[in-house]
PDB file of N, CA and C in Angstrom:
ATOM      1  N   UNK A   1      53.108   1.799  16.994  1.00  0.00           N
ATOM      2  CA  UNK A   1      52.353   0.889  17.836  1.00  0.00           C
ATOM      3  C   UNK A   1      53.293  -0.016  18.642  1.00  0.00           C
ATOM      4  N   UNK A   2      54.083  -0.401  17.617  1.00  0.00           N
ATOM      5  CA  UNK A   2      55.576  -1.333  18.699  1.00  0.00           C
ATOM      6  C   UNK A   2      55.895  -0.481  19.942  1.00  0.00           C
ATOM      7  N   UNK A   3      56.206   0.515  19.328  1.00  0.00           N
ATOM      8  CA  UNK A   3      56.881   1.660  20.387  1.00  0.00           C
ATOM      9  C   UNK A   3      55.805   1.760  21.661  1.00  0.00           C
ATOM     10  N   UNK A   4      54.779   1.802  21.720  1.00  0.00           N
ATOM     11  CA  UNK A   4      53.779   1.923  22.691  1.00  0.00           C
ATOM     12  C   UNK A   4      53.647   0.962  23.397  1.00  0.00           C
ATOM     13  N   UNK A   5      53.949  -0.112  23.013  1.00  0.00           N
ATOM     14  CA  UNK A   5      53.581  -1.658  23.672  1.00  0.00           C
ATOM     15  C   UNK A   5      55.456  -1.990  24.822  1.00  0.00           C
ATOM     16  N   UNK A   6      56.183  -1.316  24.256  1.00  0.00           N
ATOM     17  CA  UNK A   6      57.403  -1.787  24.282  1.00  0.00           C
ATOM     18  C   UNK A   6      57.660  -0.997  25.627  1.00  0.00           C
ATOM     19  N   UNK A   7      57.371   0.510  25.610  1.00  0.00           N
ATOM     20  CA  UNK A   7      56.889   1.290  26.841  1.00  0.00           C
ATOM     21  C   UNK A   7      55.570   0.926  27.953  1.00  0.00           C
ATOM     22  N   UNK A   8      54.785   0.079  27.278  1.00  0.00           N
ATOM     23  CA  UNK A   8      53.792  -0.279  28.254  1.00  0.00           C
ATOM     24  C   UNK A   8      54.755  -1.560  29.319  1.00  0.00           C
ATOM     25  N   UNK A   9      55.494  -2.444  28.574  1.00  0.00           N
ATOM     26  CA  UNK A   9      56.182  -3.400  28.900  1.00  0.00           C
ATOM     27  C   UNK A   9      57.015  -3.391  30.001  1.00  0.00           C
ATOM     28  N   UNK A  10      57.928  -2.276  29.670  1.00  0.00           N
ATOM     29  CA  UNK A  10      58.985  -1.501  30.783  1.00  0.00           C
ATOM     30  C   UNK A  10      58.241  -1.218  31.942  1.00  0.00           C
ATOM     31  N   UNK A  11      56.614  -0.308  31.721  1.00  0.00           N
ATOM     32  CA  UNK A  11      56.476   0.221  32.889  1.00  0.00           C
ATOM     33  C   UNK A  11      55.506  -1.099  34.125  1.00  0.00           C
ATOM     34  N   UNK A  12      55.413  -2.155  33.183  1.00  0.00           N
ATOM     35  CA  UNK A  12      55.005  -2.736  33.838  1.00  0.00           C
ATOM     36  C   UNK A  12      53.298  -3.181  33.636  1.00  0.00           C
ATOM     37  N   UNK A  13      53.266  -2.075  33.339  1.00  0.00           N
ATOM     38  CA  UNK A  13      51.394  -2.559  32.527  1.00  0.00           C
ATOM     39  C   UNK A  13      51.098  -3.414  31.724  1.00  0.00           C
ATOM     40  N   UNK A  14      49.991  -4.456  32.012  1.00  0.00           N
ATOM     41  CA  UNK A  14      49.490  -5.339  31.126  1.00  0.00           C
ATOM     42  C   UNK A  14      49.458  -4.611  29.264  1.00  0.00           C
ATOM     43  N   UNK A  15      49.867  -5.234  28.488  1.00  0.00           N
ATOM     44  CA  UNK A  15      49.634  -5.204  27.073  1.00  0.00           C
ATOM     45  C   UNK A  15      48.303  -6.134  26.435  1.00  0.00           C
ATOM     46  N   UNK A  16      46.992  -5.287  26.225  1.00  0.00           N
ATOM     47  CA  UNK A  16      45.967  -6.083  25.668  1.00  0.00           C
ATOM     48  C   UNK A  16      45.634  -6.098  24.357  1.00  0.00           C
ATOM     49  N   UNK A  17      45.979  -7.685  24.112  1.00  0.00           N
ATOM     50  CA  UNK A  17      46.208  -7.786  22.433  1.00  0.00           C
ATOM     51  C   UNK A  17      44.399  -7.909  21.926  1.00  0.00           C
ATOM     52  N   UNK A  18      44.579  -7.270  20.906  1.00  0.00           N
ATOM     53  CA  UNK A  18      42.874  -6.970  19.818  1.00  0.00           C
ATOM     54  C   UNK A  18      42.869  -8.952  19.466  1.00  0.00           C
ATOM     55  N   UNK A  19      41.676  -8.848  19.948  1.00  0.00           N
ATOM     56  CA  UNK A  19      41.336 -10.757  19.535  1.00  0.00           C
ATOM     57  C   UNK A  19      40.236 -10.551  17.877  1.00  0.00           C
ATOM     58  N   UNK A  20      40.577 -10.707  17.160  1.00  0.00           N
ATOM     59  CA  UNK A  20      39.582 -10.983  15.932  1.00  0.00           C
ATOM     60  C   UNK A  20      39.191 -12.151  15.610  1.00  0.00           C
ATOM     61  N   UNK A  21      37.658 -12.359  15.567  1.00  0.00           N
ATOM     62  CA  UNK A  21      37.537 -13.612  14.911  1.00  0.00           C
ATOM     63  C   UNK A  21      37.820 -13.833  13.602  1.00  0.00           C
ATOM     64  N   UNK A  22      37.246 -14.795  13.631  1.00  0.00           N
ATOM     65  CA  UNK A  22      37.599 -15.515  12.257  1.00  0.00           C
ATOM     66  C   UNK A  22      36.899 -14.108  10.665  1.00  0.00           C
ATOM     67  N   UNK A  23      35.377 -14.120  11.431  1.00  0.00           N
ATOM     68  CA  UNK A  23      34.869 -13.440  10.136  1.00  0.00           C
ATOM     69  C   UNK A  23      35.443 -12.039  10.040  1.00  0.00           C
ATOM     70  N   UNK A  24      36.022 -11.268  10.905  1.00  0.00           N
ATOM     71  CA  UNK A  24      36.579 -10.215  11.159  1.00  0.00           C
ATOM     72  C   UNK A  24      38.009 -10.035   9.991  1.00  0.00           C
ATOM     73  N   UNK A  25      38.960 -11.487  10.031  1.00  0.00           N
ATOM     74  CA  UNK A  25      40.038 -11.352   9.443  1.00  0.00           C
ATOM     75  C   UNK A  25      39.858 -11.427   8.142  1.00  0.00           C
ATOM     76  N   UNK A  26      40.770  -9.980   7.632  1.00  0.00           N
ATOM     77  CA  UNK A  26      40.413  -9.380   6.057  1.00  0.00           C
ATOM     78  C   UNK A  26      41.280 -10.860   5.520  1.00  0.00           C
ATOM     79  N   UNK A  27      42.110 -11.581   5.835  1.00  0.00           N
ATOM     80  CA  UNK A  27      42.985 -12.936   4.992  1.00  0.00           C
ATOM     81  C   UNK A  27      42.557 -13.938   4.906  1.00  0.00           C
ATOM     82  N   UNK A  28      41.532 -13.684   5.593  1.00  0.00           N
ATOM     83  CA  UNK A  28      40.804 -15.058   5.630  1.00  0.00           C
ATOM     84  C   UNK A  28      39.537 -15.096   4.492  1.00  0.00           C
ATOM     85  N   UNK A  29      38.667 -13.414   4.669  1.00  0.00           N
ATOM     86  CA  UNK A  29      37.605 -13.398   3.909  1.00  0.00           C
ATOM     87  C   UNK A  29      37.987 -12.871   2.225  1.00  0.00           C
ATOM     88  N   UNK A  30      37.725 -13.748   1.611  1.00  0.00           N
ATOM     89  CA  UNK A  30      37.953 -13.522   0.316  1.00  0.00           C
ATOM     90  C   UNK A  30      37.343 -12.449  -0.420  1.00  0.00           C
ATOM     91  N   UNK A  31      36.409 -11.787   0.027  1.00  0.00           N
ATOM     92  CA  UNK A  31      35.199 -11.199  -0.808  1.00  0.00           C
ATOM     93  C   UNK A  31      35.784  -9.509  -0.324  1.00  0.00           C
ATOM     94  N   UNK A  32      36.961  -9.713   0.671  1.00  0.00           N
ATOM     95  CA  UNK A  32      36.964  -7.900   1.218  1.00  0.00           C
ATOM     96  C   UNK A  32      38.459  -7.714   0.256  1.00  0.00           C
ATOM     97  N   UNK A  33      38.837  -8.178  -0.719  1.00  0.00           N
ATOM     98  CA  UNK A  33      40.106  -8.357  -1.651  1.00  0.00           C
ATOM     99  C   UNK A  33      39.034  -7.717  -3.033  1.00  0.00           C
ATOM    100  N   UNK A  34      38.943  -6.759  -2.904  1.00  0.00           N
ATOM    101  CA  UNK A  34      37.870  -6.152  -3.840  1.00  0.00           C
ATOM    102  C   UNK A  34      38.962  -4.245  -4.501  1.00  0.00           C
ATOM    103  N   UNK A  35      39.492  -4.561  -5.710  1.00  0.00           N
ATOM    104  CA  UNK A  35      40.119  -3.040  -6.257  1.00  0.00           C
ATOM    105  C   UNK A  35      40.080  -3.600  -7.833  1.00  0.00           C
ATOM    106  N   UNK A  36      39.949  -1.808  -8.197  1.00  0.00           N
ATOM    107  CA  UNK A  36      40.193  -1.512  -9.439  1.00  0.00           C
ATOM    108  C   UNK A  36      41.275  -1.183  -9.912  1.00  0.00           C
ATOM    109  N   UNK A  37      41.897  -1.606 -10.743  1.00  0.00           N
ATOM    110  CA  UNK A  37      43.525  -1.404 -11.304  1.00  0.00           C
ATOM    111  C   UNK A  37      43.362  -1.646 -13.008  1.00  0.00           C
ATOM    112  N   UNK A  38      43.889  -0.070 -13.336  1.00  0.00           N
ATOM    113  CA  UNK A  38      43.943   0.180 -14.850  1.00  0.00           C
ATOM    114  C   UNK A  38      42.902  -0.698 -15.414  1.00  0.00           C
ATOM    115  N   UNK A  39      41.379   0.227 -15.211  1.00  0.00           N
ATOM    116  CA  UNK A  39      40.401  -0.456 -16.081  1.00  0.00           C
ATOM    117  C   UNK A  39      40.045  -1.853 -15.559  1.00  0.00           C
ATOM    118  N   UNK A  40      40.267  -2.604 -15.232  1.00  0.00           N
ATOM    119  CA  UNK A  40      40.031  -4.275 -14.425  1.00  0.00           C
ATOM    120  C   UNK A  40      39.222  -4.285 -13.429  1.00  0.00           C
ATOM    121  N   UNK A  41      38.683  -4.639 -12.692  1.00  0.00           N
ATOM    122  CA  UNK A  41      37.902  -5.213 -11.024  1.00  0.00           C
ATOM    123  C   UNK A  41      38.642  -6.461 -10.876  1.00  0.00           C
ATOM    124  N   UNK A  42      39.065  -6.652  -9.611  1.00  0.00           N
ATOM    125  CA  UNK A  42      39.990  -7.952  -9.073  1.00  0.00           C
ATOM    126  C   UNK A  42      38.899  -7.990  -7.854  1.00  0.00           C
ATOM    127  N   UNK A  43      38.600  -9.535  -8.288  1.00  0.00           N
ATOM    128  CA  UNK A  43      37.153 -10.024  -7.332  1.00  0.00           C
ATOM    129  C   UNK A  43      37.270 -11.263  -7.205  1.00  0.00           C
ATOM    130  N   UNK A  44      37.055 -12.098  -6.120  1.00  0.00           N
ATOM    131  CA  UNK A  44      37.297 -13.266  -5.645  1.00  0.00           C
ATOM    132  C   UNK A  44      38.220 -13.627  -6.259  1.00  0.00           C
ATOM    133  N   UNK A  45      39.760 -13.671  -6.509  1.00  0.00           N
ATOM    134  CA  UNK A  45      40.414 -13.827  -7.050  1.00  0.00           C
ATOM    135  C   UNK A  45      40.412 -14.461  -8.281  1.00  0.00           C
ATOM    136  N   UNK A  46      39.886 -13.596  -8.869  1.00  0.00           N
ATOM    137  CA  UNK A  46      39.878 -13.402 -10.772  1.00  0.00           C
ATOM    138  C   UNK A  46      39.380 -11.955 -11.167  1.00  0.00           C
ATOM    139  N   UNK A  47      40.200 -11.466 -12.254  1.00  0.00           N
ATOM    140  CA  UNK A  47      40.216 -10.312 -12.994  1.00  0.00           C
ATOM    141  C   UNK A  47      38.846 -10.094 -13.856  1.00  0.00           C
ATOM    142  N   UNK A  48      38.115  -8.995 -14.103  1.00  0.00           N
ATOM    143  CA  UNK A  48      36.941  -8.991 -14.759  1.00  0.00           C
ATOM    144  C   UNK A  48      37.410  -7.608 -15.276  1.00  0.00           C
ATOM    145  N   UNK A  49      37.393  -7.907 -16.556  1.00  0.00           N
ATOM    146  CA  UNK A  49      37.223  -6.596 -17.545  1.00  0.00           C
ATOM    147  C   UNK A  49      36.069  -6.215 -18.420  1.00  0.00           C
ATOM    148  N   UNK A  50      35.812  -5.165 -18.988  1.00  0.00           N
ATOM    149  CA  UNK A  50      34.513  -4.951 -19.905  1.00  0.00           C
ATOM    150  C   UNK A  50      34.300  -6.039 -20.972  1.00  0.00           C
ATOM    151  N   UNK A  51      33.202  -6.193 -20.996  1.00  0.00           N
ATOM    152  CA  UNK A  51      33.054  -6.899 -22.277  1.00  0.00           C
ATOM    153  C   UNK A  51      32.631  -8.490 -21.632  1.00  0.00           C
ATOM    154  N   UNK A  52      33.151  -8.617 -20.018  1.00  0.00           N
ATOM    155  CA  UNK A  52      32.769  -9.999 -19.065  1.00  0.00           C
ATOM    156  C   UNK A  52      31.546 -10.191 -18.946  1.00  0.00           C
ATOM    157  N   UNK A  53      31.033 -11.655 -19.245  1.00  0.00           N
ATOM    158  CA  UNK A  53      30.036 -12.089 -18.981  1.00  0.00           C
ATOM    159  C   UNK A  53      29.508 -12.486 -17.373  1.00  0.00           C
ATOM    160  N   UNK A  54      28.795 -11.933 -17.062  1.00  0.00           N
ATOM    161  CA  UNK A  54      28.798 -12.233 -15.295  1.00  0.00           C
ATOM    162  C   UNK A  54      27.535 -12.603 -14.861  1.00  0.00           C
ATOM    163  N   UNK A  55      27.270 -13.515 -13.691  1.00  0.00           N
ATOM    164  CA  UNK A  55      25.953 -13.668 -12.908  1.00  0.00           C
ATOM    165  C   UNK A  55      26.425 -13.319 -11.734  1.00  0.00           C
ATOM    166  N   UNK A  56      25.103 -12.193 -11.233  1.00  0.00           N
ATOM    167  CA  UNK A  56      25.327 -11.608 -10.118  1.00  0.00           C
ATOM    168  C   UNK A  56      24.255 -11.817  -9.063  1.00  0.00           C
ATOM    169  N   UNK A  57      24.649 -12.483  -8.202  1.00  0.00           N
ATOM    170  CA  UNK A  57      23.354 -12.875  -6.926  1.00  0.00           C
ATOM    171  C   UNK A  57      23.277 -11.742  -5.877  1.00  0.00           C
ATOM    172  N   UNK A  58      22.130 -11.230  -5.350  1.00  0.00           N
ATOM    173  CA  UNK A  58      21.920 -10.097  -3.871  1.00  0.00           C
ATOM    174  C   UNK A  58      21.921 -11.122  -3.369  1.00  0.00           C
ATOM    175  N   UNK A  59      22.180 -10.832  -2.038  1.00  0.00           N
ATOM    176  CA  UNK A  59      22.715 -11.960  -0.559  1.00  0.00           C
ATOM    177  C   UNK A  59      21.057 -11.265  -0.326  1.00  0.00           C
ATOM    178  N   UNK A  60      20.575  -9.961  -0.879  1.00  0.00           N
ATOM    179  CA  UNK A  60      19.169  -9.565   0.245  1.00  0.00           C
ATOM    180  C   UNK A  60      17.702 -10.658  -0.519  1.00  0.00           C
ATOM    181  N   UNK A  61      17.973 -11.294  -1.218  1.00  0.00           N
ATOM    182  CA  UNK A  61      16.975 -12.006  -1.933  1.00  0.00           C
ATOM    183  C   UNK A  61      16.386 -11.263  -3.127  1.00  0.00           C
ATOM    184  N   UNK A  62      17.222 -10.772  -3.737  1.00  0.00           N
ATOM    185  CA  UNK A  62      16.454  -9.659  -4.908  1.00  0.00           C
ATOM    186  C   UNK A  62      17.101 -11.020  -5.824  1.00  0.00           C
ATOM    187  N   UNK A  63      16.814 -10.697  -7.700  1.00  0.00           N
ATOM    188  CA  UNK A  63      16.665 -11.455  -8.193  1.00  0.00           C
ATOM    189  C   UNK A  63      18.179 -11.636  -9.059  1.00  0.00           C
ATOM    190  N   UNK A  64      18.602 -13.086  -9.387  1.00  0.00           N
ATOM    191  CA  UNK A  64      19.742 -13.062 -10.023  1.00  0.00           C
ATOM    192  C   UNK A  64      19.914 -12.259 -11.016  1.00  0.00           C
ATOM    193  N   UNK A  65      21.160 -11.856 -11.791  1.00  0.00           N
ATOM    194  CA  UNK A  65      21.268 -10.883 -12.689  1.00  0.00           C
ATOM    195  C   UNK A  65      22.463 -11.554 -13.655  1.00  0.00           C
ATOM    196  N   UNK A  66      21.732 -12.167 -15.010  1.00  0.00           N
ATOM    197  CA  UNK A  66      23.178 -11.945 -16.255  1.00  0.00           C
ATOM    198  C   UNK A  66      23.316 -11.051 -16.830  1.00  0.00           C
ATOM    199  N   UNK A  67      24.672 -10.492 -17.244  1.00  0.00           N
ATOM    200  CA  UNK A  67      24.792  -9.836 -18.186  1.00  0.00           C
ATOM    201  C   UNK A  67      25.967  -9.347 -18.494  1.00  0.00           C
ATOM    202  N   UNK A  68      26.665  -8.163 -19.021  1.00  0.00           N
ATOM    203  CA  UNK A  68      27.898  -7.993 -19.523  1.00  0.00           C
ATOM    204  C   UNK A  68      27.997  -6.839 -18.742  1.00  0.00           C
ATOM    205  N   UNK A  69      29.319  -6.735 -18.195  1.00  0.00           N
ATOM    206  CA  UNK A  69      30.203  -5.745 -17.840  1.00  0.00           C
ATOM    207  C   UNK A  69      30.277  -4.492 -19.034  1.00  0.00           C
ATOM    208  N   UNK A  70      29.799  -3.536 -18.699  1.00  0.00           N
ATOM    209  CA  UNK A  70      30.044  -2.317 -19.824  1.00  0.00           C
ATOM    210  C   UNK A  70      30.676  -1.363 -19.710  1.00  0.00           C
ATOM    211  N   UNK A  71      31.252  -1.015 -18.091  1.00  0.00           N
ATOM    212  CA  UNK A  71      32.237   0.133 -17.876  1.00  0.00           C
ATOM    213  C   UNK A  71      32.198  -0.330 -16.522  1.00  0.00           C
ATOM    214  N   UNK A  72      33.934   0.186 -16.243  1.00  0.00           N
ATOM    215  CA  UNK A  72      34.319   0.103 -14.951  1.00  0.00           C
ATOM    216  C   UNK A  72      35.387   1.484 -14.172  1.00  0.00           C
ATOM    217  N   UNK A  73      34.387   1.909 -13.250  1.00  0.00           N
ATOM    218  CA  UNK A  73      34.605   3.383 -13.119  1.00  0.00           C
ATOM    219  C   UNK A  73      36.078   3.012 -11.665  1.00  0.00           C
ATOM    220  N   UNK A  74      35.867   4.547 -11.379  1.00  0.00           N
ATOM    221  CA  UNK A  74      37.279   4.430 -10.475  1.00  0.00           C
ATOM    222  C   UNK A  74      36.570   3.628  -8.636  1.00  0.00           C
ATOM    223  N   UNK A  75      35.029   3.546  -8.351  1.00  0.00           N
ATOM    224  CA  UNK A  75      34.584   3.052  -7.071  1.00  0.00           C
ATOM    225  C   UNK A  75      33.231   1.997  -7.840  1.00  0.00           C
ATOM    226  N   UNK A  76      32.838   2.046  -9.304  1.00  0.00           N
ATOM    227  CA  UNK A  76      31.221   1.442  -9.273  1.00  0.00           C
ATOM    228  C   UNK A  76      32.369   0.165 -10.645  1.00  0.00           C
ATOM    229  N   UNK A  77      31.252  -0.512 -10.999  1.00  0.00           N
ATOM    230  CA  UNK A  77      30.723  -1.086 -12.485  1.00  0.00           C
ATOM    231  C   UNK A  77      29.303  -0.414 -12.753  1.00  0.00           C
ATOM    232  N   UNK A  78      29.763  -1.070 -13.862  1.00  0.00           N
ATOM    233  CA  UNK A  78      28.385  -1.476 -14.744  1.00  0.00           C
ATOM    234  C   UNK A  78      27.934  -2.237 -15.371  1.00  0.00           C
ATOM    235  N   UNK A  79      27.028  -2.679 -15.541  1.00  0.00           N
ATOM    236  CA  UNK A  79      26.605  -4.320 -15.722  1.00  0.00           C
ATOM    237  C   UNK A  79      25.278  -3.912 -16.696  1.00  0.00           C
ATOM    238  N   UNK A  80      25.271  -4.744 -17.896  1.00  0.00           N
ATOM    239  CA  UNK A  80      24.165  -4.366 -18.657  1.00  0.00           C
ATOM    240  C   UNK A  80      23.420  -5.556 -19.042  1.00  0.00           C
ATOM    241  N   UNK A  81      22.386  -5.750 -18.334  1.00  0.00           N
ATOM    242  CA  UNK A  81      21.331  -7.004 -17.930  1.00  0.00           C
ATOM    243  C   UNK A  81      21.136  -7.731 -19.809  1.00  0.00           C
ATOM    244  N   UNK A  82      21.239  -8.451 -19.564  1.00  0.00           N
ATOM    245  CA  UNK A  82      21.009  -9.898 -21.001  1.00  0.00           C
ATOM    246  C   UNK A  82      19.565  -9.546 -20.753  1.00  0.00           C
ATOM    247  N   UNK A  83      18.574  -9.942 -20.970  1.00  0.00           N
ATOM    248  CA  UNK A  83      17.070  -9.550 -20.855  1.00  0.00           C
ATOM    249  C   UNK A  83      16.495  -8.373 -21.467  1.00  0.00           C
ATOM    250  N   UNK A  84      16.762  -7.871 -20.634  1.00  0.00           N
ATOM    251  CA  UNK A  84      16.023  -5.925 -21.145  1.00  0.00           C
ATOM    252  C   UNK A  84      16.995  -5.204 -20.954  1.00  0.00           C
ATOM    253  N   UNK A  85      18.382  -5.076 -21.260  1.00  0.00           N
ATOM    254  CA  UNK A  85      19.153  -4.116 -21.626  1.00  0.00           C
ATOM    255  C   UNK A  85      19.281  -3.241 -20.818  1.00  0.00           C
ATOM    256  N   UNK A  86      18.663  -2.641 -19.548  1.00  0.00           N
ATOM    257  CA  UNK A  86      19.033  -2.389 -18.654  1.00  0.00           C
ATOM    258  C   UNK A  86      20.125  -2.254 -17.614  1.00  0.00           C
ATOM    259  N   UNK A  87      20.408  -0.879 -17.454  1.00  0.00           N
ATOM    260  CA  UNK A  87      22.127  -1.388 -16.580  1.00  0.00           C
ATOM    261  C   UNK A  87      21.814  -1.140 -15.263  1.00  0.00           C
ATOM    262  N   UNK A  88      23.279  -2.232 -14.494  1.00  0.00           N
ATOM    263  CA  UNK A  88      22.804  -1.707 -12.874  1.00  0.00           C
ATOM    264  C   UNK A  88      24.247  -1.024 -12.926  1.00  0.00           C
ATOM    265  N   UNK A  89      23.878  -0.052 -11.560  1.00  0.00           N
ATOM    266  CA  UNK A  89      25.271  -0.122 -10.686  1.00  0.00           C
ATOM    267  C   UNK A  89      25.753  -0.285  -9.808  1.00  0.00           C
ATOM    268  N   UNK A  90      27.212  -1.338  -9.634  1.00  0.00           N
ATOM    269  CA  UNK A  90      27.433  -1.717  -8.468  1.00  0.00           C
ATOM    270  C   UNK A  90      28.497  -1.334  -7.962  1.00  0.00           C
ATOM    271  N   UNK A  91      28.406  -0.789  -7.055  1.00  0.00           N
ATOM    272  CA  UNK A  91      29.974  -0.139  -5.756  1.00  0.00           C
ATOM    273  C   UNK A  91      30.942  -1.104  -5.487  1.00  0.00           C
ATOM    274  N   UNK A  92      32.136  -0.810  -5.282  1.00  0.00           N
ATOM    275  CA  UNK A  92      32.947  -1.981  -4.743  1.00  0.00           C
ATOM    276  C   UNK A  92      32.437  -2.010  -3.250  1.00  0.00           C
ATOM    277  N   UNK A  93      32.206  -0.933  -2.966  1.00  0.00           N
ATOM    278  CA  UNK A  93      32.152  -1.351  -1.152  1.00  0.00           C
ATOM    279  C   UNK A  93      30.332  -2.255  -1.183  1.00  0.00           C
ATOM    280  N   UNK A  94      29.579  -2.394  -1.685  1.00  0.00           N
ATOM    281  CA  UNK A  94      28.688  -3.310  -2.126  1.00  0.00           C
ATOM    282  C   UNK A  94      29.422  -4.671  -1.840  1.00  0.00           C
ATOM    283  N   UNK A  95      29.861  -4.774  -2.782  1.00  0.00           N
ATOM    284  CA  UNK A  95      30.909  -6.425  -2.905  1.00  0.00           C
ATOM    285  C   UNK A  95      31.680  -6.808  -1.622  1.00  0.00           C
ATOM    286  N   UNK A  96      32.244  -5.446  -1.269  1.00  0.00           N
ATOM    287  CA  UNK A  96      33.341  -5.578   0.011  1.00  0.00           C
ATOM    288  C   UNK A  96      32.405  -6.048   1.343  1.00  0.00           C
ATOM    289  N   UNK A  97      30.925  -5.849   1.489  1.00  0.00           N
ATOM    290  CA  UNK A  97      30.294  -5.947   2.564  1.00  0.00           C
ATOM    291  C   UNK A  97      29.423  -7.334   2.287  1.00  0.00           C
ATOM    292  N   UNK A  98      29.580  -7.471   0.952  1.00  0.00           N
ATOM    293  CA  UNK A  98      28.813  -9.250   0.614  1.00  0.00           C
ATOM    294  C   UNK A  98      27.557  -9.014   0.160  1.00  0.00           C
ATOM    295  N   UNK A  99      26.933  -7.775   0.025  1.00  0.00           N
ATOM    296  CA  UNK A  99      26.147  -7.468  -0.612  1.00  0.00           C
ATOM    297  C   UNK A  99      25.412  -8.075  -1.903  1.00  0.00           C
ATOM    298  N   UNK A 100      26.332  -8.073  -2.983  1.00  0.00           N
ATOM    299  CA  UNK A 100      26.130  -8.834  -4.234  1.00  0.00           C
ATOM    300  C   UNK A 100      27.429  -9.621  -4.512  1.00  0.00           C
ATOM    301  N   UNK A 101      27.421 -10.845  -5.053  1.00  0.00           N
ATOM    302  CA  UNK A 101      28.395 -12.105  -5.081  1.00  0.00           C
ATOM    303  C   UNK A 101      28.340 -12.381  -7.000  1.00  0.00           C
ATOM    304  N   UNK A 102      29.616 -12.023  -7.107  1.00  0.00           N
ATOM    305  CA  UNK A 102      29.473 -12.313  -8.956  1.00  0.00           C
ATOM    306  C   UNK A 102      30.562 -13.912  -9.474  1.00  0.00           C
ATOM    307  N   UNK A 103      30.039 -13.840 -10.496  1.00  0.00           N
ATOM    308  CA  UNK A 103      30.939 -14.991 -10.801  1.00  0.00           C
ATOM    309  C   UNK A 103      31.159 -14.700 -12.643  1.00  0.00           C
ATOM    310  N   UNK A 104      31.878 -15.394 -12.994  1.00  0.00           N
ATOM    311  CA  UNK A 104      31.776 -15.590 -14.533  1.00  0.00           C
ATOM    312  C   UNK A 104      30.898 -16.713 -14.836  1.00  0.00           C
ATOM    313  N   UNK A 105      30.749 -16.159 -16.279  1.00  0.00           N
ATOM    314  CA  UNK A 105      29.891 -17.734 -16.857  1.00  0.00           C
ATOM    315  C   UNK A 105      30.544 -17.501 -18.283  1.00  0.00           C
ATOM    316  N   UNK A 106      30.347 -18.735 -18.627  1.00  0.00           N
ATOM    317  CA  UNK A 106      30.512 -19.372 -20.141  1.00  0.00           C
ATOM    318  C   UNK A 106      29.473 -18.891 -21.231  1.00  0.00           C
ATOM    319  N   UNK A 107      29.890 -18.080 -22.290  1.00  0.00           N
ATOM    320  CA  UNK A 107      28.491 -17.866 -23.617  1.00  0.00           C
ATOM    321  C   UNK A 107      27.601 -19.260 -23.910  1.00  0.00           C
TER     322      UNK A 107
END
């Protein structure tokens, strides 16, 4: 890409730099810092392993969710609802788009 700009330069042609806003920049948005590494999820900067207690909010208005982390695959979780035992599953690219917003909680 240097190389292209560096030749546009020489020949004289305008160089048009990509403008990103703010919500665009991945350093700025905390929530697109979303991977799995040996068994873990690294999410808003803190580590969540099985056995984590979590509340999970939909940004679409569906209903909050506690419960425990029960497996964490190589692209999903799994989350097994406190209530009725029920599991969901959630994608990282879910999280990466703001979809669902988790946090820890205290027993």
């Amino acid at each position: 890409m240097d190389d292209l700009r560096v030749m546009l330069k020489v020949s004289g042609k305008p160089v048009a730099k990509k403008q990103m806003s703010p919500s665009q920049n991945p350093m700025l948005d905390s929530s697109s810092d979303v991977r799995i590494e040996d068994g873990r999820l690294w999410y808003d900067k803190k580590w969540y392993q099985r056995n984590s207690m979590v509340q999970v909010d939909n940004k679409e208005g569906g209903p909050r969710i506690f419960g425990t982390i029960t497996n964490i695959g190589n692209q999903e979780i799994w989350i097994k609802r406190s209530g009725d035992n029920t599991k969901l599953r959630i994608y990282i690219s879910q999280f990466q788009k703001g979809k669902y917003v988790m946090k820890k909680r205290t027993t």
